[in-house]
Protein backbone atom coordinates (compact mmCIF):
# COMPACT_ATOMS: atom_id res chain seq x y z
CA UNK A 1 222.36 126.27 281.37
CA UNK A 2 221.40 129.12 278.96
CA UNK A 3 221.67 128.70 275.56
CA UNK A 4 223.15 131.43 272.91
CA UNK A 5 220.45 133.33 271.86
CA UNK A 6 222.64 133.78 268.59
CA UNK A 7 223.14 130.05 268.19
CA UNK A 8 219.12 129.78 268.91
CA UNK A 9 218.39 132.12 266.05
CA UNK A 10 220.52 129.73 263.25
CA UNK A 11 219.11 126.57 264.37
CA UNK A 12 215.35 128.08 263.66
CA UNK A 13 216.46 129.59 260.67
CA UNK A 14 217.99 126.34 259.81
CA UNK A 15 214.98 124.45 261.07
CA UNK A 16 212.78 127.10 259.16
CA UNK A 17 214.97 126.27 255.46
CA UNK A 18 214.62 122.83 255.79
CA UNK A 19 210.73 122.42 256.69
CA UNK A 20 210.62 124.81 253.58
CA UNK A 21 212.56 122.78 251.57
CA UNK A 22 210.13 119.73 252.36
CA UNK A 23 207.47 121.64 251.80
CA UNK A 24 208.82 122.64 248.11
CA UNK A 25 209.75 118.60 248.29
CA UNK A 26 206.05 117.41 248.73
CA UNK A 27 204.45 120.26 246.74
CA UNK A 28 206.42 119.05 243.67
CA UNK A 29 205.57 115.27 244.44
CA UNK A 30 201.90 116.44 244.51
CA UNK A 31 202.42 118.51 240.93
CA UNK A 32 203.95 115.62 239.21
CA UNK A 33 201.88 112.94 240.24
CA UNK A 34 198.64 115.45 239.30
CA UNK A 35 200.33 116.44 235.91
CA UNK A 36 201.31 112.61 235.36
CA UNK A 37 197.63 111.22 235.81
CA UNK A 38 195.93 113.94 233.32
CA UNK A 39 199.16 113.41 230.80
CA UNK A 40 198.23 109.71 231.15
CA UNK A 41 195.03 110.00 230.74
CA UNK A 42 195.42 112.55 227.99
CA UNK A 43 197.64 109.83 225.78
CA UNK A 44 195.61 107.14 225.90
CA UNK A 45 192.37 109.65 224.63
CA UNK A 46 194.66 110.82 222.13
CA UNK A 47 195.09 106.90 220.50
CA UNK A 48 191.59 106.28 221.36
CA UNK A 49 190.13 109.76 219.35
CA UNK A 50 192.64 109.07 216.70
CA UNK A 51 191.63 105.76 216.13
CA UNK A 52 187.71 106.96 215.50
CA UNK A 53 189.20 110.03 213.64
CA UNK A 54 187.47 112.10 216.30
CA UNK A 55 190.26 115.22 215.94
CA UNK A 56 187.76 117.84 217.34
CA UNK A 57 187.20 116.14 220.88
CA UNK A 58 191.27 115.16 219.87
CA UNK A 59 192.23 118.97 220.17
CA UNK A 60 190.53 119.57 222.61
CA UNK A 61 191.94 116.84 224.70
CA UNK A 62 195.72 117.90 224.22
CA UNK A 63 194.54 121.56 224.65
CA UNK A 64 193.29 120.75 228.20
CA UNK A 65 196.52 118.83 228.78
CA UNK A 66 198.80 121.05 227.40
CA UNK A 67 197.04 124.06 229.79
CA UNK A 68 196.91 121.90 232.62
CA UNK A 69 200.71 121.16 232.55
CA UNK A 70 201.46 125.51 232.21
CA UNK A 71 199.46 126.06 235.56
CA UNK A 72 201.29 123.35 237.66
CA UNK A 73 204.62 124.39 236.50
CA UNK A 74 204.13 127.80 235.84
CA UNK A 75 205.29 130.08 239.15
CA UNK A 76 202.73 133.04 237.87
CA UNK A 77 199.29 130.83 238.25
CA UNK A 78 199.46 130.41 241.58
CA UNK A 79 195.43 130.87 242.01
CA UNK A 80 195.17 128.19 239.25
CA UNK A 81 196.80 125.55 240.41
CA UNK A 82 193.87 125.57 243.63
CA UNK A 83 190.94 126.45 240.96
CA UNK A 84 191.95 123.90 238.30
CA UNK A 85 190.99 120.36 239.59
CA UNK A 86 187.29 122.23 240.31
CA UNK A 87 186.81 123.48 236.97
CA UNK A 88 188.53 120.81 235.42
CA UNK A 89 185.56 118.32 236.69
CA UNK A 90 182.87 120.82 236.46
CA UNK A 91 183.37 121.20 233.16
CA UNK A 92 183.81 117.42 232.84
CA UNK A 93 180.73 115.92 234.58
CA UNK A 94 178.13 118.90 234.06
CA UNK A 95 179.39 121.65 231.69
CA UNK A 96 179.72 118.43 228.72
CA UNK A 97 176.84 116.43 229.94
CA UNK A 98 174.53 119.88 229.38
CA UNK A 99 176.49 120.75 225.78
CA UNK A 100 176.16 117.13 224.87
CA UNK A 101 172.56 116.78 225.74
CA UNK A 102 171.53 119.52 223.89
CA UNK A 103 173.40 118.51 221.02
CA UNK A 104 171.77 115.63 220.86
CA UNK A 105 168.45 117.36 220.82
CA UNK A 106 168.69 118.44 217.79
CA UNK A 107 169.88 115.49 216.40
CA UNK A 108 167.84 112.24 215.35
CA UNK A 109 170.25 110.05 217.32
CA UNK A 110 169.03 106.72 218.67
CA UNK A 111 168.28 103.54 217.21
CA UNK A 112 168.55 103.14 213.86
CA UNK A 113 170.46 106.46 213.36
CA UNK A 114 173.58 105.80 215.72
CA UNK A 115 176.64 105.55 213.11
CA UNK A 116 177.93 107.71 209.97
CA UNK A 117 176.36 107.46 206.67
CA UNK A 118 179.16 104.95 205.75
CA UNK A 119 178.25 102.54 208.21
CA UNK A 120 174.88 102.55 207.50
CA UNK A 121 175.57 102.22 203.79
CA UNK A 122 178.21 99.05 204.24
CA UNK A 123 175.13 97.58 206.92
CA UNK A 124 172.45 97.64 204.55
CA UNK A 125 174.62 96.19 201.90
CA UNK A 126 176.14 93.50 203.97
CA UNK A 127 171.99 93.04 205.02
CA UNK A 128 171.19 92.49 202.11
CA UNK A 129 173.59 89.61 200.65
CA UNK A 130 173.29 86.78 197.94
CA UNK A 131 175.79 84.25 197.12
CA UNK A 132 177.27 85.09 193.89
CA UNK A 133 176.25 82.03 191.23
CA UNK A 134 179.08 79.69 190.72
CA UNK A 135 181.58 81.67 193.06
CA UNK A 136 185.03 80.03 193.05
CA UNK A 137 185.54 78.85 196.86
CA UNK A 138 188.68 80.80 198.16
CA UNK A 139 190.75 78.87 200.24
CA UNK A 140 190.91 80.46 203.97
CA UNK A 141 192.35 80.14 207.21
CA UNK A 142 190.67 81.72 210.34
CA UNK A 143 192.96 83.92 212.32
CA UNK A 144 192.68 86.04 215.33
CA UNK A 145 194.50 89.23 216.92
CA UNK A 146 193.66 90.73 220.14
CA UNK A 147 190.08 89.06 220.10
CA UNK A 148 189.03 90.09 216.44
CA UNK A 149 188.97 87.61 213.91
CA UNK A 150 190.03 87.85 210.59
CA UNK A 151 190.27 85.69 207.36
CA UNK A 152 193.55 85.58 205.20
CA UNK A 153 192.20 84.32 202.17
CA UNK A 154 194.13 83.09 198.97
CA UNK A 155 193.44 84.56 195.49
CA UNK A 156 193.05 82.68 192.62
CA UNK A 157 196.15 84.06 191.52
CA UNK A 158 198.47 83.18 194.87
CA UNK A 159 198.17 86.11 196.37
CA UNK A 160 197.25 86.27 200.46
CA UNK A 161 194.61 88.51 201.67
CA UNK A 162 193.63 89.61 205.16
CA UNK A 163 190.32 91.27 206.18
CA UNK A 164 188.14 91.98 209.39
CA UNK A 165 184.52 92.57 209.54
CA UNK A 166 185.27 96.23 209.82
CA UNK A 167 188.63 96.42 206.95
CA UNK A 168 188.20 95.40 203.77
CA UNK A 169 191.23 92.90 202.43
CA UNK A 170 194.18 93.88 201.80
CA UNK A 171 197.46 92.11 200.64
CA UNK A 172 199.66 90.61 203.36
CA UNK A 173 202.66 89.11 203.30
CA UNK A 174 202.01 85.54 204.47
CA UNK A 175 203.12 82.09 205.06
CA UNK A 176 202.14 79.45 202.60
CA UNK A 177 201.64 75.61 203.13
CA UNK A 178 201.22 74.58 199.70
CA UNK A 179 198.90 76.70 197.80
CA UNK A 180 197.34 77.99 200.72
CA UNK A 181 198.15 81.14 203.01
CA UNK A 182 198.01 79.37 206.42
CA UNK A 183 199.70 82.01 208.81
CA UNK A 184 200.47 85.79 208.81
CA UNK A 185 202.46 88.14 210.95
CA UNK A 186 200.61 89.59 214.30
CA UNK A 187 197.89 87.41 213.72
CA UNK A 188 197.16 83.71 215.18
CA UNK A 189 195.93 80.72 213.30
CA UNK A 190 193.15 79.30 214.69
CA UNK A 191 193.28 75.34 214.93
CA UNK A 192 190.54 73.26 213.46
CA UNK A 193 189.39 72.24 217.20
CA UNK A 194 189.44 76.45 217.87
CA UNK A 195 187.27 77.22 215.10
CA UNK A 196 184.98 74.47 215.85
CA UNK A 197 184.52 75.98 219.43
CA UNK A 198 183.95 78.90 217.94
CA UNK A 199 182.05 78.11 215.06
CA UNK A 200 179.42 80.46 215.42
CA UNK A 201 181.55 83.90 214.87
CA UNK A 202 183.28 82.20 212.32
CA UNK A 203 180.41 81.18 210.21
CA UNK A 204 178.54 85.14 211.39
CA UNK A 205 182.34 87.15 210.24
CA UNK A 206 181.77 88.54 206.93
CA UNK A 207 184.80 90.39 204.88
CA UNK A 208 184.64 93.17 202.58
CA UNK A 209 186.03 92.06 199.50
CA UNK A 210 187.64 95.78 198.88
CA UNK A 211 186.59 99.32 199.73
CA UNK A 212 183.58 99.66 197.30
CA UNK A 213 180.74 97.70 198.91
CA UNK A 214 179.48 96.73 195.57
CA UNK A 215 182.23 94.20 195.01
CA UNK A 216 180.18 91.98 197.61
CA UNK A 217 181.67 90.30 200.72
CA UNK A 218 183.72 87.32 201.27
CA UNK A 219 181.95 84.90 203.84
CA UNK A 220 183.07 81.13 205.34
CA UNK A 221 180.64 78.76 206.37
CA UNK A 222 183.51 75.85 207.69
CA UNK A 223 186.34 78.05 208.45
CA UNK A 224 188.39 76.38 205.29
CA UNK A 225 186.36 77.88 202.07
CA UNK A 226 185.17 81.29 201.56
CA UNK A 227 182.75 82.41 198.71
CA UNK A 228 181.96 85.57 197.48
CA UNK A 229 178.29 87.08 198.57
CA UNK A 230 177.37 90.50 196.17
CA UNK A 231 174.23 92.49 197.61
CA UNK A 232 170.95 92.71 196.49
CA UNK A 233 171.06 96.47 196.87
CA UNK A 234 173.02 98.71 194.35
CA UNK A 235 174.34 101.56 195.91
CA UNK A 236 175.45 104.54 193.59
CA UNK A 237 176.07 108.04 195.24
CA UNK A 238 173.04 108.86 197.04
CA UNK A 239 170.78 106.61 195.68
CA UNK A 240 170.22 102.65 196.86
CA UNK A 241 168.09 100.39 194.46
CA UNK A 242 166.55 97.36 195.50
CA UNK A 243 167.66 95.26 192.05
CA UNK A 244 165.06 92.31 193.20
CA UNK A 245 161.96 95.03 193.44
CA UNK A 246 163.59 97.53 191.43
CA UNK A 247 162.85 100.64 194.52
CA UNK A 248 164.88 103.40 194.11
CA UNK A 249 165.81 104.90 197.61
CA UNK A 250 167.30 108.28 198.29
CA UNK A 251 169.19 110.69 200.56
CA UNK A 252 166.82 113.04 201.21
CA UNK A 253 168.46 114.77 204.13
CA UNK A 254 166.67 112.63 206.50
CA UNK A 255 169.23 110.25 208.21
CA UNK A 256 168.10 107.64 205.92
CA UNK A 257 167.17 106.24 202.65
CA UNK A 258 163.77 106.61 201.44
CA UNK A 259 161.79 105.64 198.79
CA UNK A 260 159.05 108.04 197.18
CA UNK A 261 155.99 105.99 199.37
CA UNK A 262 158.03 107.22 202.65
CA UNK A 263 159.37 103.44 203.12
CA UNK A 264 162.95 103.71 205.13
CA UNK A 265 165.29 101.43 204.66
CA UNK A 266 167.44 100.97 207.95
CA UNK A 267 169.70 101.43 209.66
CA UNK A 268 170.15 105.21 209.03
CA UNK A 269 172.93 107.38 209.98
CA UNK A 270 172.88 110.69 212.47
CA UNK A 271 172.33 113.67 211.27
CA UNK A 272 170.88 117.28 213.00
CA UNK A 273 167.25 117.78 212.80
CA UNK A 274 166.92 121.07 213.89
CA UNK A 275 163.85 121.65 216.65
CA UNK A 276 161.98 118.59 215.21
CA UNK A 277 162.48 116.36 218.51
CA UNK A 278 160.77 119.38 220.29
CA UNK A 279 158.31 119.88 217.84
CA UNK A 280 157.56 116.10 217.75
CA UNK A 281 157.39 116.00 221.54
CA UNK A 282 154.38 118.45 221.72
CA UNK A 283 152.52 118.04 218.34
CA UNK A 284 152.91 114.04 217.52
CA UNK A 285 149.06 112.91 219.16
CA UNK A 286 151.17 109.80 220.17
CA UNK A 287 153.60 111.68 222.02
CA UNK A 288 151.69 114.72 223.16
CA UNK A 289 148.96 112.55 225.21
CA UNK A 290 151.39 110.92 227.69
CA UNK A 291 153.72 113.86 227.65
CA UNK A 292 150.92 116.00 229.07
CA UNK A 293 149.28 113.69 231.63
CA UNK A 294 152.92 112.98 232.94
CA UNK A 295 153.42 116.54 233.11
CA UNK A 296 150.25 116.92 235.14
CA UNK A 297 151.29 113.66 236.94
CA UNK A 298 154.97 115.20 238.01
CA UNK A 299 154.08 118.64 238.99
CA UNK A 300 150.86 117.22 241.41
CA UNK A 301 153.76 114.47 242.83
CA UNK A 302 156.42 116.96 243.81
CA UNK A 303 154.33 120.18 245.09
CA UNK A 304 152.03 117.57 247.29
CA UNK A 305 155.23 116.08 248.42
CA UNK A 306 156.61 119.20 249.43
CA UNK A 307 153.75 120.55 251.23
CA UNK A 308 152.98 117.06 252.66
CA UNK A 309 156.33 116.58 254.19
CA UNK A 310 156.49 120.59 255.12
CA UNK A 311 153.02 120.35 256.69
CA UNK A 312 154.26 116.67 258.57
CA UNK A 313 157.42 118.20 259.29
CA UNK A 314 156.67 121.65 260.84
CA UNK A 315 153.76 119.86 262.88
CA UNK A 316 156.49 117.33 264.62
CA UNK A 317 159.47 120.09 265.09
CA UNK A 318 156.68 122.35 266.74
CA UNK A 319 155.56 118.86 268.96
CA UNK A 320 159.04 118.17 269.85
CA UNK A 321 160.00 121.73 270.38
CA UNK A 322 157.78 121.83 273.35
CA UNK A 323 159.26 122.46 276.60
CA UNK A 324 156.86 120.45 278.53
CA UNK A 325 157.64 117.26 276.29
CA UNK A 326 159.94 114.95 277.96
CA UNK A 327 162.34 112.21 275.83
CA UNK A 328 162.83 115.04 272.79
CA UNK A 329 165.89 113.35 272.00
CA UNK A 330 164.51 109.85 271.77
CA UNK A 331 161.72 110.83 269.69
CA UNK A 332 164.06 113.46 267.40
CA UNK A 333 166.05 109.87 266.94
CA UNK A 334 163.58 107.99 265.67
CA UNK A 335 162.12 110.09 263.56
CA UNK A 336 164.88 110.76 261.07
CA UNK A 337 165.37 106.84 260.78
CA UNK A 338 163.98 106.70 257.32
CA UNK A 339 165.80 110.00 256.48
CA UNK A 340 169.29 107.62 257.65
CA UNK A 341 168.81 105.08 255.48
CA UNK A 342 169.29 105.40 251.60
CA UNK A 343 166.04 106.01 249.58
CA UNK A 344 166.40 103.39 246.92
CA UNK A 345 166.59 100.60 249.48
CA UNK A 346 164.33 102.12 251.68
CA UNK A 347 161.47 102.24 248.04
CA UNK A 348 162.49 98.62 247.53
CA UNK A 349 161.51 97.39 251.09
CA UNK A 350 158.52 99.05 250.49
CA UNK A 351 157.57 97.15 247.38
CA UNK A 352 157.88 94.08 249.01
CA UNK A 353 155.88 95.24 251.75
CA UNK A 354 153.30 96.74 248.89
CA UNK A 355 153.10 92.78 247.28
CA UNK A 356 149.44 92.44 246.61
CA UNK A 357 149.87 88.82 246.89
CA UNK A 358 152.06 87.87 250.00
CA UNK A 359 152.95 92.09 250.84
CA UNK A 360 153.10 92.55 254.10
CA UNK A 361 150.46 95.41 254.68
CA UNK A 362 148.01 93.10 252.70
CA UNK A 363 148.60 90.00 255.05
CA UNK A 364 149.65 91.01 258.13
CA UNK A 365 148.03 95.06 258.20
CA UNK A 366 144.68 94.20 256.25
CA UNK A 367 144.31 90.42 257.20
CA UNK A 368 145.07 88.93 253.89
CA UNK A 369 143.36 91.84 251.77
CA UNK A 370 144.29 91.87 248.13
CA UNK A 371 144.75 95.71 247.88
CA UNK A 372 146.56 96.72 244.74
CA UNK A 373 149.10 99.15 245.85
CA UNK A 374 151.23 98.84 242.87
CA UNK A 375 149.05 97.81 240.24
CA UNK A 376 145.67 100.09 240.10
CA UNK A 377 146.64 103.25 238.23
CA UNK A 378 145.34 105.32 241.20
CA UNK A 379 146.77 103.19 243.88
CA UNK A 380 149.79 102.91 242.54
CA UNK A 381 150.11 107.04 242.61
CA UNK A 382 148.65 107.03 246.18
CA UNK A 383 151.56 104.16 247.41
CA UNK A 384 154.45 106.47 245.61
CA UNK A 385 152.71 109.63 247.35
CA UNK A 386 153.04 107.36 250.54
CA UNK A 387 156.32 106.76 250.49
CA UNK A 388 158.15 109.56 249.37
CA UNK A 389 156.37 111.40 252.22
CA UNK A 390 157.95 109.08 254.45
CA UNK A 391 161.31 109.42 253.28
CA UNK A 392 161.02 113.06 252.97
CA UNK A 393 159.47 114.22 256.19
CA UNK A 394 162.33 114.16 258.39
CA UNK A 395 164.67 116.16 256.42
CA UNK A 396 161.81 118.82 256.97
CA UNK A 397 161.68 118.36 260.16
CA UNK A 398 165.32 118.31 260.84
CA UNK A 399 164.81 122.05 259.21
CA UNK A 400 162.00 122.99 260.30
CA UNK A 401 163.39 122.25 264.04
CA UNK A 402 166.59 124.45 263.43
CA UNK A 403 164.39 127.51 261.84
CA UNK A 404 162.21 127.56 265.06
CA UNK A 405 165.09 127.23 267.77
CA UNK A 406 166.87 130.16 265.81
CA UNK A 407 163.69 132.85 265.78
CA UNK A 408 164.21 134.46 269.24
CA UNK A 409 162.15 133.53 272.37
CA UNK A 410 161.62 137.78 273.00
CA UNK A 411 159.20 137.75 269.88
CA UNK A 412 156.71 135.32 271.38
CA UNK A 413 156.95 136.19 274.73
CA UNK A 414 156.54 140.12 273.50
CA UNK A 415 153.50 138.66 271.11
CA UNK A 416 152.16 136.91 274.49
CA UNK A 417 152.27 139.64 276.42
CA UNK A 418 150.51 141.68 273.90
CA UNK A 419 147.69 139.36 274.08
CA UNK A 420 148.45 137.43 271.24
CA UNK A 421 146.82 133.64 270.87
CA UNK A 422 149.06 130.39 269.74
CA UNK A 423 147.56 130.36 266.42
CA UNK A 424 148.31 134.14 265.83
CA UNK A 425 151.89 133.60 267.33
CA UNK A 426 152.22 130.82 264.99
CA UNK A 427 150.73 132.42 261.98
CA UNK A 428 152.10 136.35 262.06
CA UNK A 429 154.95 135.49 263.85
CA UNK A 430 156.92 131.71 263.70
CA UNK A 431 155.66 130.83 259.92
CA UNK A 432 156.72 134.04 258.36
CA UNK A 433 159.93 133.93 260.02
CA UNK A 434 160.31 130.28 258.78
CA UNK A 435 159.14 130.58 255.27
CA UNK A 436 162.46 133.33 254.96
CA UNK A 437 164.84 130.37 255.97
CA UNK A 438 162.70 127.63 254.44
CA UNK A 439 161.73 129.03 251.40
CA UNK A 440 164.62 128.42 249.24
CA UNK A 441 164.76 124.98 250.73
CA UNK A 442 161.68 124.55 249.77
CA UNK A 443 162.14 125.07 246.12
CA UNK A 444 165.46 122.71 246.45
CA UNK A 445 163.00 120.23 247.32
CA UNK A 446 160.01 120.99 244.89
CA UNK A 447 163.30 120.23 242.32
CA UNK A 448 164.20 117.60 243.71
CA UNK A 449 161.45 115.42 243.57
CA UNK A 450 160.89 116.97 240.42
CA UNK A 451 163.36 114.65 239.37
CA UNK A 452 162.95 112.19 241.78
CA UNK A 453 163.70 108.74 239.80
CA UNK A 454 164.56 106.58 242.46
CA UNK A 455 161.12 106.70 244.08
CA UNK A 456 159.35 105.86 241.07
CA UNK A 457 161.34 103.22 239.47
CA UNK A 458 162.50 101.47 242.80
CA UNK A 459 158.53 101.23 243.69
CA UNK A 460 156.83 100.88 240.81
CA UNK A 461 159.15 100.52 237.58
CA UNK A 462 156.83 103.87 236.40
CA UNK A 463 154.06 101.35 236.25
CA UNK A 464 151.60 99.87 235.61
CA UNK A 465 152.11 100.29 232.00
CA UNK A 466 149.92 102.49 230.05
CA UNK A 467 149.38 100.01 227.01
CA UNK A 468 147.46 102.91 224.79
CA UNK A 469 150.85 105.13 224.75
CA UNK A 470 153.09 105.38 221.76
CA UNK A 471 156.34 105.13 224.23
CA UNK A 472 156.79 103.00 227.07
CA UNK A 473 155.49 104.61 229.89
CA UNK A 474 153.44 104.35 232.91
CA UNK A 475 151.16 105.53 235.26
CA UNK A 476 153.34 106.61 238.29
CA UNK A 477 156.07 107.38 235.48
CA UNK A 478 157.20 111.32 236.39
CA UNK A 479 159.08 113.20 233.38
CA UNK A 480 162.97 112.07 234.43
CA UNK A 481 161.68 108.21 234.17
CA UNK A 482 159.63 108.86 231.00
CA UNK A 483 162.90 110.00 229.77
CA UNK A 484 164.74 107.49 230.77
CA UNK A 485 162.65 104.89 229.52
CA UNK A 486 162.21 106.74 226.25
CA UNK A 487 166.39 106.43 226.11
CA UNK A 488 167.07 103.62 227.63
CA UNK A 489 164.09 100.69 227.56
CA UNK A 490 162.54 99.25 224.39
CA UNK A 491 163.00 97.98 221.05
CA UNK A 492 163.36 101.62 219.79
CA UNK A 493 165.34 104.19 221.81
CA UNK A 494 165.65 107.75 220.76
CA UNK A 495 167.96 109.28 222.45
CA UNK A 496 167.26 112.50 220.67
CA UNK A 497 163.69 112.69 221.58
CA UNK A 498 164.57 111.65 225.41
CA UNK A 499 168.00 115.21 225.63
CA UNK A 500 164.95 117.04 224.18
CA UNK A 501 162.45 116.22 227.09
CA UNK A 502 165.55 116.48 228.90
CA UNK A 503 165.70 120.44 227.80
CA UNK A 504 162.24 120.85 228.37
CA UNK A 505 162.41 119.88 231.80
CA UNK A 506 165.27 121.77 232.67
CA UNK A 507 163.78 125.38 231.13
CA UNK A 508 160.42 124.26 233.68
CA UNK A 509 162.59 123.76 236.74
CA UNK A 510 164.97 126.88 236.20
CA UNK A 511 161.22 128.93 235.47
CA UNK A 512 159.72 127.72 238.62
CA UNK A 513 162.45 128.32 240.31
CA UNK A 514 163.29 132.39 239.08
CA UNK A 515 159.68 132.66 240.04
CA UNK A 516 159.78 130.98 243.53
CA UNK A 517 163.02 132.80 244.39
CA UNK A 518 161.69 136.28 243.26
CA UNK A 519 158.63 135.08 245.67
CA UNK A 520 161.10 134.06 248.63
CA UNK A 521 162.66 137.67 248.11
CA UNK A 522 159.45 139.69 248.65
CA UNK A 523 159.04 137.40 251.40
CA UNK A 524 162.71 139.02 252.82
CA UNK A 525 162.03 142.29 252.04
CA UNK A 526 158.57 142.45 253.90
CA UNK A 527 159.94 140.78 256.93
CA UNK A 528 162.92 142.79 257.05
């Protein structure tokens, strides 16, 4: 039975609208739910950056949004709608991260100098508190809202008050039991048993007693009476004075207050320093010392790394190249074992196995040797050397294997036939060839383990410590854990310092590597 050709065409037409149709159907599904996330997203920024007054990163923000809701709906930015999400996150996790880094390079950010100049003022002031003499005791009740806790406090005069540790108090309208405010709308009233459980926030929550921090701050040590606390420090413009010493302290531009002997009084507040950081990182004795032999330190660990696990990995592909050796595949399986499993774990393992105590190379290896793999300065650089090599050699000889299967067996045989030895093959021939494929590999991995943290702080922590250095770093430390310890591990942590080593370390990578990829193409154009 035949079937009308005519009545063939309209049911694939048919067929042809409606898987159209669905398609339109799904492609809107996917716009909406795409546009909904970033709109969500978008709103909640929007309450958080208005709450911190932060309207530039604000704009920004709906900007992004607003743009992002054009492409999806807009029928003319067809290309965008594919290139959005990618530019959308590169712009998110590297574009920002590199901006904000080197903003904060130039900035004395870190501790001590991590608020506004506000904050700092109302923390040194609320540092630096007395109990006013004979201060009438305010009655107060301890409330709470949304886990902040608050005191409404009743004036002498009747009136109720409400404060936080961040807003100064301000009237309320209240509920009264007796003469004394005891409740207040959107907040909770805490229960005698409550603020007993809870006694120390209570008795730590201090309360601006209005906006000028000179009026002193209300403070409760029982949850029922406050009394008013005035600070030692008198604050007037941008001058603090110490009224117990008499010191005068001023802005001078520095993040800080300072007094004419240099004395800071802290916290300070951020403000840009210009190229300071950088000059502080090279010319500061303290600084200078460890920055250069960690310098020296990083650039010996990554280029004897590379050429370590080049040299171990070109040896083994040439080995297991070999037509005459049998069980390739076995052996090409176990060798990239430690390449299979991830690098951190793989550095931790080895620590334990490094213990000079109970390790097991010392006990079992060296028959209960107390070598100090991780503790000696130089021993400590040989075991990182050691291991990294071992996690790095079989990535180079996975490439190393795929460069030499790929240069042409006619070459060598034509080389052979010539008269050519092995060694001259190898040398004039195979490792020119190679180094065209390899080279910019090669400088992938010089960067990497320019920046290899794992390694280092899995192993060895960057230690051991290197007690005569201003900054907290080690022996085995490279430049990315030096930073990171700068940042990130102390009592002090300057995060401005740490985005300018950051910079620095960037400009040496992206030099080395102009100059090794200029290298790898005169290395093209002689071999083409």
């Amino acid at each position: 039975m035949t079937t009308d050709p005519s009545r063939r065409r309209r049911q694939d037409r048919a067929r042809g609208i409606a898987d159209q149709a669905g398609g339109s159907i799904r492609g809107m599904i996917v716009k909406l739910v795409i546009v909904g996330i970033v709109d969500a997203i978008a709103v909640y920024a929007v309450f958080v950056l208005a709450t911190f007054a932060e309207w530039g990163v604000l704009a920004i923000v709906v900007a992004v949004a607003i743009l992002i809701n054009w492409i999806y709906f807009s029928r003319r930015a067809l290309p965008a709608k594919y290139l959005a999400p990618g530019v959308f996150f590169l712009a998110l996790f590297q574009v920002f991260v590199l901006l904000y880094t080197g903003y904060v390079g130039f900035t004395n950010y870190g501790t001590g100098h991590n608020g506004s100049k506000d904050q700092a003022v109302n923390a040194l002031m609320a540092s630096a508190l007395e109990r006013v003499p004979d201060s009438p005791a305010y009655p107060v009740t301890v409330v709470e809202s949304g886990g902040e806790l608050g005191l409404l406090v009743t004036s002498p005069g009747g009136n109720a008050l409400l404060g936080t540790a961040e807003d100064p108090l301000a009237a309320v309208d209240a509920t009264f039991d007796g003469d004394r405010a005891v409740a207040a709308d959107g907040w909770e009233s805490l229960q005698f048993a409550d603020v007993l459980e809870r006694q120390g926030e209570v008795t730590d929550l201090s309360v601006a007693f209005s906006d000028d921090p000179g009026d002193g701050r209300l403070s409760t040590p029982d949850g029922s009476s406050a009394y008013r606390y005035t600070s030692t420090l008198d604050y007037d413009g941008d001058v603090i004075t110490d009224t117990a010493t008499g010191t005068v302290y001023e802005d001078i531009g520095t993040g800080a207050f300072t007094s004419d002997s240099g004395v800071e009084l802290l916290p300070g507040w951020k403000v840009a320093v210009g190229f300071d950081n950088f000059v502080r990182a090279v010319s500061d004795s303290r600084l200078a010392g460890p920055l250069f032999y960690v310098t020296l330190w990083t650039f010996a660990f990554a280029a004897i790394t590379v050429a370590a696990t080049f040299a171990i990995g070109l040896f083994l592909a040439i080995t297991f190249n070999h037509k005459r050796m049998r069980a390739r595949r076995v052996y090409r399986s176990l060798l990239i074992l430690p390449y299979a499993i991830p690098s951190f774990l793989s550095a931790l393992v080895w620590a334990g196995m490094m213990n000079e105590s109970f390790g097991f190379l010392n006990q079992v290896i060296f028959g209960g040797a107390s070598i100090p793999w991780l503790t000696d300065p130089w021993m400590a650089k040989v075991s990182v050397l050691m291991v990294n090599i071992w996690l790095g050699f079989p990535y180079m000889f996975l490439v190393c294997t795929g460069a030499l299967q790929s240069i042409p067996e006619e070459l060598q045989e034509a080389a052979t036939v010539d008269g050519a030895k092995p060694w001259q093959v190898f040398r004039l021939i195979k490792l020119p060839l190679l180094l065209v494929s390899i080279a910019p590999l090669l400088i992938s991995s010089f960067a990497f383990n320019f920046n290899n943290f794992n390694v280092v702080y899995m192993l060895t922590h960057g230690g051991p410590r290197d007690s005569d250095a201003a900054i907290p770093v080690g022996h085995t430390d490279i430049l990315i854990s030096m930073v990171y310890k700068v940042a990130f591990t102390g009592q002090t942590r300057d995060y401005g310092l740490a985005s300018a080593y950051t910079i620095i370390i960037f400009l040496i990578v992206a030099v080395i590597a102009a100059l090794a990829f200029r290298r790898t193409k005169s290395l093209e154009e002689l071999n083409g």
